[in-house]
N, C-alpha and C. Protein backbone atom coordinates (compact mmCIF):
# COMPACT_ATOMS: atom_id res chain seq x y z
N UNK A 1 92.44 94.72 123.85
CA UNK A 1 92.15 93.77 122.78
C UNK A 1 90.66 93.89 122.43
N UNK A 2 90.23 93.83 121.56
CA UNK A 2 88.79 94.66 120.70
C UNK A 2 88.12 92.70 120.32
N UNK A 3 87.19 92.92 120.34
CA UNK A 3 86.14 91.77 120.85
C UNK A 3 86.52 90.69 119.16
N UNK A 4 86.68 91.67 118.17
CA UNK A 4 87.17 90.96 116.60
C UNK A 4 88.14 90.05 117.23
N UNK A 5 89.43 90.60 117.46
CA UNK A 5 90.62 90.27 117.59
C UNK A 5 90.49 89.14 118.45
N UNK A 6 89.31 89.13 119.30
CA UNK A 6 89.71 87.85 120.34
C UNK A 6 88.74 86.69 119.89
N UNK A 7 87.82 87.13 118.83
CA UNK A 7 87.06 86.18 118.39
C UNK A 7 87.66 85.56 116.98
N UNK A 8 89.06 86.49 116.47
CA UNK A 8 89.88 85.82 115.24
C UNK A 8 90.71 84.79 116.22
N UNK A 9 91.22 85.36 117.24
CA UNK A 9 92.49 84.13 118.02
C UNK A 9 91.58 83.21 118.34
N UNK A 10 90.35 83.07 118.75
CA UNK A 10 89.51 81.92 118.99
C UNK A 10 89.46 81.31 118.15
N UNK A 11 89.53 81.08 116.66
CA UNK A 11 88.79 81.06 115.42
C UNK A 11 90.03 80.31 115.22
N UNK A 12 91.16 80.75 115.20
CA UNK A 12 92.78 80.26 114.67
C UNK A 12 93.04 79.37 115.64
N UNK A 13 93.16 79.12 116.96
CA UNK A 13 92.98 78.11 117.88
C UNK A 13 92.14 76.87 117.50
N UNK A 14 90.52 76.97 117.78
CA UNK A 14 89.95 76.17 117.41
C UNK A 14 90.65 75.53 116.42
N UNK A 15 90.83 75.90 114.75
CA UNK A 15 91.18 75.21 113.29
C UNK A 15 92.48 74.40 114.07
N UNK A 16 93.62 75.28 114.74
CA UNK A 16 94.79 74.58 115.10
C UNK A 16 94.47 72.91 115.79
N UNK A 17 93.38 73.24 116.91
CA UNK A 17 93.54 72.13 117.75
C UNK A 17 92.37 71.11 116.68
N UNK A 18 91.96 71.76 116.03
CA UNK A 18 91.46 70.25 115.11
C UNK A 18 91.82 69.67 113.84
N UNK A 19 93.02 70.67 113.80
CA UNK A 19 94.49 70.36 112.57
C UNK A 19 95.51 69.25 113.56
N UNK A 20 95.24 69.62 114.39
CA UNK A 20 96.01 68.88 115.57
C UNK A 20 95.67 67.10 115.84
N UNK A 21 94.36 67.55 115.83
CA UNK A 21 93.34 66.20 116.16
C UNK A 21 93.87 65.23 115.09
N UNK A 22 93.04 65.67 113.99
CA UNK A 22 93.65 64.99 112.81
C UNK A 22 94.86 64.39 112.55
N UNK A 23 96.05 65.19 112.41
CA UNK A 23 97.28 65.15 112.32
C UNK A 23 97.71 63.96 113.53
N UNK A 24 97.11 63.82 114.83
CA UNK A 24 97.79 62.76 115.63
C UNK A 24 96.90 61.55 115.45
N UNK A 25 95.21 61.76 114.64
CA UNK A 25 94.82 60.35 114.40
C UNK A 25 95.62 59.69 112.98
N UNK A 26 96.01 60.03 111.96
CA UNK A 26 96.80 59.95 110.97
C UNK A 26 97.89 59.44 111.37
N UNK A 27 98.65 59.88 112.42
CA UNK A 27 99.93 59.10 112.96
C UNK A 27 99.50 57.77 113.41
N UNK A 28 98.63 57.72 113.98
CA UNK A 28 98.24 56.00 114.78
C UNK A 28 97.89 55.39 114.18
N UNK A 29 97.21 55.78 113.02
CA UNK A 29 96.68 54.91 111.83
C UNK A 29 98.06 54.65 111.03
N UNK A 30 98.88 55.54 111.02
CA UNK A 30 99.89 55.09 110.33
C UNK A 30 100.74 53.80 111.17
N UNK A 31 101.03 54.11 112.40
CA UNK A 31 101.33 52.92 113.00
C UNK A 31 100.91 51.66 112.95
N UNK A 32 99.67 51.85 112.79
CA UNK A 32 98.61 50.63 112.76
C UNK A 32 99.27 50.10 111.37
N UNK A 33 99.03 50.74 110.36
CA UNK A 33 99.63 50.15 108.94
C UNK A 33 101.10 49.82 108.60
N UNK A 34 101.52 50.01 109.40
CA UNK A 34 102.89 49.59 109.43
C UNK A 34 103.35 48.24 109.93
N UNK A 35 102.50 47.47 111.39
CA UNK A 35 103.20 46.90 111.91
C UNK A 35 102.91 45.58 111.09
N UNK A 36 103.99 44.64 111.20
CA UNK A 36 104.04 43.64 110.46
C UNK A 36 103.70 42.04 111.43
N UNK A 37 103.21 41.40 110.51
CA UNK A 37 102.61 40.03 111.21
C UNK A 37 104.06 39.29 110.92
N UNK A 38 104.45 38.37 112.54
CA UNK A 38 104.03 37.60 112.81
C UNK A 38 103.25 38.29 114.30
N UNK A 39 103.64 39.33 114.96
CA UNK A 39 103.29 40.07 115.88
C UNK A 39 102.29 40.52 116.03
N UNK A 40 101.56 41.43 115.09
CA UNK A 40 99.95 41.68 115.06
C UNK A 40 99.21 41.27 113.79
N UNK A 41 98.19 40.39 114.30
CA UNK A 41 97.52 40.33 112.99
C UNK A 41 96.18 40.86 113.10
N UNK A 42 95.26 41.06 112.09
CA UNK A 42 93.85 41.84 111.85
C UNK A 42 94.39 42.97 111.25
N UNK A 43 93.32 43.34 110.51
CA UNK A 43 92.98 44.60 109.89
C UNK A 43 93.90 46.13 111.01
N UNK A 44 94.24 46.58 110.35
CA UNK A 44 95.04 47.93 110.71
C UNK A 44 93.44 48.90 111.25
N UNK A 45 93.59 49.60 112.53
CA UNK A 45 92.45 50.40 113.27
C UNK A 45 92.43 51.70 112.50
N UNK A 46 90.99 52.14 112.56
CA UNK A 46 90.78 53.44 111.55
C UNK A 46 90.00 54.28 112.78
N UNK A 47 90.07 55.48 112.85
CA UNK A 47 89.32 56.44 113.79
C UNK A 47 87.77 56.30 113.43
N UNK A 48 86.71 56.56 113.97
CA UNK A 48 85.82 56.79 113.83
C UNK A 48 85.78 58.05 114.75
N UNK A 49 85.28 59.21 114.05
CA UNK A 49 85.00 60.33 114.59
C UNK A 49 83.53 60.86 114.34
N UNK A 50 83.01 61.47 115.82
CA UNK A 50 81.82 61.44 115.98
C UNK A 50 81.65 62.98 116.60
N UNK A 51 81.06 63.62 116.06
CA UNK A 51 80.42 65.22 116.82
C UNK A 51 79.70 65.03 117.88
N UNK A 52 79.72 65.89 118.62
CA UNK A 52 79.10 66.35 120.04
C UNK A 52 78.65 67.78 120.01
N UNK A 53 77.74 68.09 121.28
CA UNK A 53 77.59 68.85 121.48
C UNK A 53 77.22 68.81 123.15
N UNK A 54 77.77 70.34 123.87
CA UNK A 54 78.19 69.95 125.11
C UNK A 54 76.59 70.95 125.94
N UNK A 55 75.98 70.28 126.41
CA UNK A 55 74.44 70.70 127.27
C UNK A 55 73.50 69.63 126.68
N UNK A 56 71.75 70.34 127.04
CA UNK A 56 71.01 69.84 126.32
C UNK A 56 70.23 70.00 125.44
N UNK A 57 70.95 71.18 124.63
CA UNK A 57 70.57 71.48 123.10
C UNK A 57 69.62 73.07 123.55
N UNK A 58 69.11 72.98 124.41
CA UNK A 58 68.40 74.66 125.00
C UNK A 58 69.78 75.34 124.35
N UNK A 59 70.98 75.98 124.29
CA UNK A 59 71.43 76.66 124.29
C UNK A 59 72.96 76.23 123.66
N UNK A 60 73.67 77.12 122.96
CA UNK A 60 74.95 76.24 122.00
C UNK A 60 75.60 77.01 123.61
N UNK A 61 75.98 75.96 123.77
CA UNK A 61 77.17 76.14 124.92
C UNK A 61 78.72 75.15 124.37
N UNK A 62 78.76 74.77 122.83
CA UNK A 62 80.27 74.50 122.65
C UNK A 62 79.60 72.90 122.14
N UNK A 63 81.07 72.08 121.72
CA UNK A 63 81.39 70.91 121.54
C UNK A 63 82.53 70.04 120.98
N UNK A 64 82.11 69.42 120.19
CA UNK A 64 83.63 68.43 119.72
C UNK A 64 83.26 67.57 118.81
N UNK A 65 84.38 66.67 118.87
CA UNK A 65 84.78 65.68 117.98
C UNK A 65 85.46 64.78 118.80
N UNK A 66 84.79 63.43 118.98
CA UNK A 66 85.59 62.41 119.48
C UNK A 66 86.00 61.52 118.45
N UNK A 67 87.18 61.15 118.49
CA UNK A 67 88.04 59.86 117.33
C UNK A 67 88.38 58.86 118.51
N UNK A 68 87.96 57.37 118.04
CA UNK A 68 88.04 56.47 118.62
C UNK A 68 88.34 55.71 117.62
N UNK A 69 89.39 55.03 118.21
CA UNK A 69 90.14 53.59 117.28
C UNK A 69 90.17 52.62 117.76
N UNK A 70 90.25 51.37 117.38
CA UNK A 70 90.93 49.54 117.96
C UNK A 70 91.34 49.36 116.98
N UNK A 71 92.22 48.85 117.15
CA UNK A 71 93.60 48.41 116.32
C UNK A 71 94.01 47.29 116.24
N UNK A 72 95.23 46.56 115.85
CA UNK A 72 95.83 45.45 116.15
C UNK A 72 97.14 45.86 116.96
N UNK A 73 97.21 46.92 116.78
CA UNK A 73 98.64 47.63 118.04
C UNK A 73 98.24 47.98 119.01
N UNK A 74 96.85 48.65 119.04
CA UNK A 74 96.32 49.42 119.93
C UNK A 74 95.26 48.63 120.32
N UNK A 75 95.14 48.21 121.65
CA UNK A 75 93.88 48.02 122.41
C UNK A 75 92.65 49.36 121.85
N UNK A 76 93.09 50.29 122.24
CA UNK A 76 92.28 51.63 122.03
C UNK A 76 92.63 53.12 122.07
N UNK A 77 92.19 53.90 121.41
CA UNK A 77 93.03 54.91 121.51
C UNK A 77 91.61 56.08 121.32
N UNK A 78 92.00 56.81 122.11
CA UNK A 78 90.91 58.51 121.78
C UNK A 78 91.56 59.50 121.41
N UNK A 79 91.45 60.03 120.58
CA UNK A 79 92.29 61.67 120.64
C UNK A 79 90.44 62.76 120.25
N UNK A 80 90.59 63.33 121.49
CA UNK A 80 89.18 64.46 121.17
C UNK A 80 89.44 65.52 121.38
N UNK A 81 89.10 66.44 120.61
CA UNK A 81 88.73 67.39 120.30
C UNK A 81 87.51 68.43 120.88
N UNK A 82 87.65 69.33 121.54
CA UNK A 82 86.95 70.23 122.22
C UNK A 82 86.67 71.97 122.26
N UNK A 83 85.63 72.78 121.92
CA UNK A 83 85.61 73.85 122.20
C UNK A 83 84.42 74.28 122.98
N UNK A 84 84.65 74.56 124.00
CA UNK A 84 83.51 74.76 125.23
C UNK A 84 83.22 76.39 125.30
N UNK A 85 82.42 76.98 125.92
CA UNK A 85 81.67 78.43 126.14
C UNK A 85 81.12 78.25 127.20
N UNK A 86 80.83 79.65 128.03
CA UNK A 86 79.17 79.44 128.63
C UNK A 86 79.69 80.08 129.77
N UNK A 87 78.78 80.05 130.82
CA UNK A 87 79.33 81.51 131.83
C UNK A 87 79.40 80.46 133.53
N UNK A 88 80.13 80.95 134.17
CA UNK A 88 80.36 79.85 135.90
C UNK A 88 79.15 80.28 136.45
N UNK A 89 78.65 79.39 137.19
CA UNK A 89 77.50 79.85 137.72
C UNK A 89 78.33 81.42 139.27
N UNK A 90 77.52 81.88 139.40
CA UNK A 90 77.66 82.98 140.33
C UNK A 90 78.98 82.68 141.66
N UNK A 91 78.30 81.42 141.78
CA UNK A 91 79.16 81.07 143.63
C UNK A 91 80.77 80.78 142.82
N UNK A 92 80.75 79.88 142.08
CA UNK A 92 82.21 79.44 140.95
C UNK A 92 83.05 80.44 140.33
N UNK A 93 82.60 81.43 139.98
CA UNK A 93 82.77 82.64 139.46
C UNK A 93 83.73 83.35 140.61
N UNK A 94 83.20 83.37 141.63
CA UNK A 94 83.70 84.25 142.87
C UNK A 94 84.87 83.41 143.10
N UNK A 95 85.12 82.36 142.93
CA UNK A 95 86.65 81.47 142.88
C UNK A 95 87.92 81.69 142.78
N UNK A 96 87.31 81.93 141.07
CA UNK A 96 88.01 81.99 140.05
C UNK A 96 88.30 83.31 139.64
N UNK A 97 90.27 83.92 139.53
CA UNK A 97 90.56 84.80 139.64
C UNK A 97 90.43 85.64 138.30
N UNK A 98 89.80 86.94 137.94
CA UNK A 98 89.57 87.14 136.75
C UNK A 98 88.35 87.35 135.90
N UNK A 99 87.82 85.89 136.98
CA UNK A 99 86.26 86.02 136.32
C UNK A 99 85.23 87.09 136.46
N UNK A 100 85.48 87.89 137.12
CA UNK A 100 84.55 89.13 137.38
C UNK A 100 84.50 90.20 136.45
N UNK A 101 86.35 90.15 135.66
CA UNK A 101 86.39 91.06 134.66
C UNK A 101 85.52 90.72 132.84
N UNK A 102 85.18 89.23 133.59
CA UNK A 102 84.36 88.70 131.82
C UNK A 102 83.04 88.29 132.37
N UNK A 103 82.76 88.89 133.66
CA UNK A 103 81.46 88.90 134.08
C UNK A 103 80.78 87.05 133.87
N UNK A 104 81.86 87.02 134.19
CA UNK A 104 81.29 84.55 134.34
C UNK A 104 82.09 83.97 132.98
N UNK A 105 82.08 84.66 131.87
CA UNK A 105 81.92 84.16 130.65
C UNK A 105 83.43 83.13 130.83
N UNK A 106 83.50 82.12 130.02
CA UNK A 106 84.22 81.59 129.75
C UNK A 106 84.74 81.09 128.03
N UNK A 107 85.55 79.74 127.80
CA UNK A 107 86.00 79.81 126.32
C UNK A 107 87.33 78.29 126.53
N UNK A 108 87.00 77.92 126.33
CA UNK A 108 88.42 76.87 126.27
C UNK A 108 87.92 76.11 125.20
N UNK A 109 89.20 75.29 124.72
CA UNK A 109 89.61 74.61 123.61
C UNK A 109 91.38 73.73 123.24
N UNK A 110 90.76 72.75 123.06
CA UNK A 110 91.88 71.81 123.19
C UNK A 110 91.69 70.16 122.94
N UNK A 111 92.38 69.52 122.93
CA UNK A 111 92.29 67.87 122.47
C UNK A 111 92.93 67.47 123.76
N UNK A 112 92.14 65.85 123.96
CA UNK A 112 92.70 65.42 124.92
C UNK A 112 93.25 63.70 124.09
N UNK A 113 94.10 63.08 124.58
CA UNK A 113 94.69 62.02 123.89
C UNK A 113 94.68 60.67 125.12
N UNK A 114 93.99 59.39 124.74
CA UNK A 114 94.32 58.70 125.69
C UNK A 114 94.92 57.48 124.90
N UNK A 115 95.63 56.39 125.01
CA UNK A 115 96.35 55.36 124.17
C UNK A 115 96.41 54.43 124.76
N UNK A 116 95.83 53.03 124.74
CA UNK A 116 96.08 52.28 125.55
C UNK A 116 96.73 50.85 124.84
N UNK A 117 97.98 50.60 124.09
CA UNK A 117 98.44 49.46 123.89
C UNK A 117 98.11 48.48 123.49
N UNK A 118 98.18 47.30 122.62
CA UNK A 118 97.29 45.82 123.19
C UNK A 118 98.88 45.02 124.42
N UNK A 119 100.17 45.69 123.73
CA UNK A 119 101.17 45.29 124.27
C UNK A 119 101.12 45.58 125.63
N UNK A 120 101.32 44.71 127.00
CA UNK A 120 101.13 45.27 128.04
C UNK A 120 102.28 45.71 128.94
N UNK A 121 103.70 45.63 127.87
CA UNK A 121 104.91 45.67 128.04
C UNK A 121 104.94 47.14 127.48
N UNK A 122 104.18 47.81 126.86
CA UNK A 122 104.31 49.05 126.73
C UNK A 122 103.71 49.92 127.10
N UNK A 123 104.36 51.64 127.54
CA UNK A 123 103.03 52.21 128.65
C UNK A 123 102.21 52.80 127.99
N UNK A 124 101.24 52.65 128.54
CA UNK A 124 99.69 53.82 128.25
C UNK A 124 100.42 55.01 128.44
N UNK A 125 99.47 55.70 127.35
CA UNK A 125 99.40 57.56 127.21
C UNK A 125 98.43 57.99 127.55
């Protein structure tokens, strides 16, 4: 696999998992707008999404997008968004099976989702 090719599947990943992001804050907001009073009342919860960046700015080592909501359904909800880089330090490296052939380097990417109810009759995600 030729260094293009793995920096296009990186490229198509990333867009996916923050087509992804989106697409599941849109669902909760839709929930939110749906539910009807006498059961919840207040304003329907909207994401606020906020950029990151993952170190201390010396060096782009990756980042994200966190979406945070409160709701009238939802106590709270996160869905974030993540693309990380950067190499294991030496001793971590020796661990981890593989890592010798990318000489430390690493690459992940993905959303993480947490949901927490105001109902306490219903379970957390």
């Amino acid at each position: 696999m030729t260094d293009g090719n793995l920096d296009t599947q990186k490229s198509r990943a990333r867009e996916w998992f923050r087509s992804l992001q989106a697409d599941i804050c849109a669902r909760f907001e839709a929930l939110e707008d749906a539910a009807d009073r006498p059961l919840y009342s207040g304003e329907p919860g909207r994401f606020e999404l906020t950029e990151w960046k993952r170190g201390d700015g010396s060096e782009d080592l990756g980042g994200g997008r966190m979406g945070l909501m409160r709701g009238k359904v939802f106590e709270k909800v996160g869905v974030h968004f993540s693309e990380v880089y950067g190499t294991f330090s030496e001793a971590f490296a020796a661990q981890i099976p593989g890592a010798d052939q990318s000489e430390g380097r690493f690459w992940a990417s993905g959303i993480s989702l947490i949901a927490h109810p105001r109902n306490p009759k219903v379970p957390a995600a």
